[in-house]
Protein backbone atom coordinates (compact mmCIF):
# COMPACT_ATOMS: atom_id res chain seq x y z
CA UNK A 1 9.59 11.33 -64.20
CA UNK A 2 6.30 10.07 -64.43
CA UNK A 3 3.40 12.90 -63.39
CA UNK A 4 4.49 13.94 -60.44
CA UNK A 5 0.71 14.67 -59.41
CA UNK A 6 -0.05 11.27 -60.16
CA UNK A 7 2.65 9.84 -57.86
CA UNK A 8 1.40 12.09 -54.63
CA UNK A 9 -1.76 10.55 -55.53
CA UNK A 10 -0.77 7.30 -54.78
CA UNK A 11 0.76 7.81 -51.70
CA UNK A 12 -1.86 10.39 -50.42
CA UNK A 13 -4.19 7.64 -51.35
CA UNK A 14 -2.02 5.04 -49.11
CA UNK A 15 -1.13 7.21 -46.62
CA UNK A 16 -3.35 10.29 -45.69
CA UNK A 17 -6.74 9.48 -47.82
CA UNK A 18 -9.31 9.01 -44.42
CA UNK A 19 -9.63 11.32 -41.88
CA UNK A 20 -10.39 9.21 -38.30
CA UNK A 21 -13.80 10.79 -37.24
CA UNK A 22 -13.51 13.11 -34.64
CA UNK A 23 -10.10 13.78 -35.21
CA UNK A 24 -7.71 15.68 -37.47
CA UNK A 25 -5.85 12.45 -37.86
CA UNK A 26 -5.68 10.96 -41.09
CA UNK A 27 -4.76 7.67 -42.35
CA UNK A 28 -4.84 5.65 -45.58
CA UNK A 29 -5.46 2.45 -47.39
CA UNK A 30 -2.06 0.91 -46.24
CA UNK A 31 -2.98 1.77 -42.59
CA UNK A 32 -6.36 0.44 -43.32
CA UNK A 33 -5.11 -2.90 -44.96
CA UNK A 34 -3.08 -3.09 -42.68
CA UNK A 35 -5.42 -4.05 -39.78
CA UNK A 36 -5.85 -7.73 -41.72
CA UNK A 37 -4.04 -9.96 -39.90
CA UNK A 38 -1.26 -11.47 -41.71
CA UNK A 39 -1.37 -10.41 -45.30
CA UNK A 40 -2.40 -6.49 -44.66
CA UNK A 41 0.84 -5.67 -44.04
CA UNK A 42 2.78 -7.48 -46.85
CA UNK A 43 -0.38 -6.53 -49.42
CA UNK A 44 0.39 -2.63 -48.40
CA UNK A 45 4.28 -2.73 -48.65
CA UNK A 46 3.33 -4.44 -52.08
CA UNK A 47 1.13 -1.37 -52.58
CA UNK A 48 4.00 1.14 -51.57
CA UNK A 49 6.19 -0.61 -54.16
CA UNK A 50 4.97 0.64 -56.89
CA UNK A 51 6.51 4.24 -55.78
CA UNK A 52 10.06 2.23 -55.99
CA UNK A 53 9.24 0.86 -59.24
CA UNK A 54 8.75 4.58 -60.41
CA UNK A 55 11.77 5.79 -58.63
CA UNK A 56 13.93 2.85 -60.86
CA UNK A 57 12.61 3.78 -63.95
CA UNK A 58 13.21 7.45 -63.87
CA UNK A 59 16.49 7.16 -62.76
CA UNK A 60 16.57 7.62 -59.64
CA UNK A 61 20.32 6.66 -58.16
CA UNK A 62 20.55 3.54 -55.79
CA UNK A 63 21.65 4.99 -52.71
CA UNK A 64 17.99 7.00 -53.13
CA UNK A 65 16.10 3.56 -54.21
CA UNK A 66 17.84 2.11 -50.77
CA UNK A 67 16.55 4.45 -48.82
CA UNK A 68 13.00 4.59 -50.09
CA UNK A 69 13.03 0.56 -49.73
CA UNK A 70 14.16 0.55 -46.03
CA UNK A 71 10.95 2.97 -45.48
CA UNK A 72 8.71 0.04 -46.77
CA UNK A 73 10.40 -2.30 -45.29
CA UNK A 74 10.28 -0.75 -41.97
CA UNK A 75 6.63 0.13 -42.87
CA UNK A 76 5.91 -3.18 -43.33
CA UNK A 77 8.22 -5.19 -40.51
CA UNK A 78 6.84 -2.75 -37.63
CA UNK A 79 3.56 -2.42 -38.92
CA UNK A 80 3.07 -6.58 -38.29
CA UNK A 81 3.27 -6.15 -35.05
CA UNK A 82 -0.29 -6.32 -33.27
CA UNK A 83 -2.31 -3.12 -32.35
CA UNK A 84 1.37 -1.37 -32.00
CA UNK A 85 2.01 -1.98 -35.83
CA UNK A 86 -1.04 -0.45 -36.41
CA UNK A 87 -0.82 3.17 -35.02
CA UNK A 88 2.47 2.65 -36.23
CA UNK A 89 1.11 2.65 -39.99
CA UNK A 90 -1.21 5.38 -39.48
CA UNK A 91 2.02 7.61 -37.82
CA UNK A 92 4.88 6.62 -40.28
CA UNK A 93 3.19 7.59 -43.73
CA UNK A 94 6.58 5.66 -45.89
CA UNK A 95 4.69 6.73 -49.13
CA UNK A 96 4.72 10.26 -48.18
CA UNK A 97 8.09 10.00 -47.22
CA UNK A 98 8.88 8.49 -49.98
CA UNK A 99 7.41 10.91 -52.76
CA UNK A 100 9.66 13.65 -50.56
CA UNK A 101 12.95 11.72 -51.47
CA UNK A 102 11.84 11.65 -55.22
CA UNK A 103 11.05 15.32 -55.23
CA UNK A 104 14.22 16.45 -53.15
CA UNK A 105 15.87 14.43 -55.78
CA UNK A 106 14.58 16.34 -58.50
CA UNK A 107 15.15 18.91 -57.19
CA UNK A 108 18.49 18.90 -55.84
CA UNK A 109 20.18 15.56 -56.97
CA UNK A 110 23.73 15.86 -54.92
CA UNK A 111 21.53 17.00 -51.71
CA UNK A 112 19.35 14.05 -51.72
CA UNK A 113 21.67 11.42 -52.81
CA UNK A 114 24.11 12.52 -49.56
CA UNK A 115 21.66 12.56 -47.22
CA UNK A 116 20.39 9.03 -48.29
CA UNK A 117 23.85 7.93 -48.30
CA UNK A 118 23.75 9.07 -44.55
CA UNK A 119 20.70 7.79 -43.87
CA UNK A 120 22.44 4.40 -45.12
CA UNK A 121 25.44 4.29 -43.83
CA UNK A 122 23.32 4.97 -40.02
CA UNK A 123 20.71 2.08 -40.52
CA UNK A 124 23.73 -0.39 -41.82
CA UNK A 125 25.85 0.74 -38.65
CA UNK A 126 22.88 0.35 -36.30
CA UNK A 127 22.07 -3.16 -37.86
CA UNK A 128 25.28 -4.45 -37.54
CA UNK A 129 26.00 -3.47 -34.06
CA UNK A 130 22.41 -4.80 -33.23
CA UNK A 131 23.44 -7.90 -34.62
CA UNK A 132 26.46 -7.67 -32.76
CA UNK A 133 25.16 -6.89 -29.51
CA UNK A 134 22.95 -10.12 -30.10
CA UNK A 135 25.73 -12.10 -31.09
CA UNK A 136 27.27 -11.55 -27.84
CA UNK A 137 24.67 -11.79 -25.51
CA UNK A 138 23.80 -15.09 -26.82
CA UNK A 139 27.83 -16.38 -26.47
CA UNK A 140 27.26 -15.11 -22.61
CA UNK A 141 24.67 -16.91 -22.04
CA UNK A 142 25.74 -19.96 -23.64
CA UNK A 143 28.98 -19.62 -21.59
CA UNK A 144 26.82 -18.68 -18.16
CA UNK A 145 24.83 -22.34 -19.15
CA UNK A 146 27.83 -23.83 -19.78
CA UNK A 147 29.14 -23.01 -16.57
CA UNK A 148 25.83 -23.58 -14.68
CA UNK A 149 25.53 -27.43 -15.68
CA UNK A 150 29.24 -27.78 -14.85
């Protein structure tokens, strides 16, 4: 694996590299890009993709590369939305997270791929029956229109 030290770097960097004056709080250069409208976001999951691009070339298994992705892309996705995207970026730290999944692979390779297999399989469920749940509320209400004009 590439230097580990180098790697927390990064996402310390991204994530945790400016304390907010006055406070212990501490954001990064993705939270901080971030606040451009419209390409902050997508330039700082672009940013955080070069922790994934590490991850593939060491090895890492796919169920672990999975995981780390859905943490950018729900880095990314939430952090678009106005002002609420924003604390949002400053809160979720997805390249800290991310160098944790790396190490916990390292360092215990069965552990970490089950738990991202978990981790997985929960997101997938949740989409589905989100998508689901959508699905059907939109045949109600097509049937409830349906049944209004007639």
């Amino acid at each position: 694996m590439k230097n580990i030290k180098q790697l927390e770097r990064w996402a310390w960097l991204l994530d945790n590299s400016i304390r907010i004056p006055g406070t212990s709080i501490r954001m990064g250069l993705d939270s901080l890009i971030g606040l451009i409208p419209g390409i902050g976001d997508v330039t700082g999951g672009a940013l955080s993709s070069y922790l994934l691009l590490q991850a593939v070339s060491t090895g890492v298994p796919t169920v672990v590369i999975a995981r780390m992705a859905v943490n950018i892309v729900f880095d990314t996705l939430i952090g678009m939305i106005p002002v609420a995207g924003d604390i949002f970026d400053i809160v979720f730290k997805a390249n800290q997270k991310n160098i944790e999944l790396m190490t916990a692979y390292h360092n215990s390779p069965r552990e970490a791929v089950r738990r991202s297999a978990v981790s997985i399989a929960i997101i997938s469920i949740s989409l589905i029956s989100g998508l689901a749940l959508v699905i059907w509320a939109a045949v109600k209400i097509l049937i409830w229109l349906i049944n209004a004009i007639n």
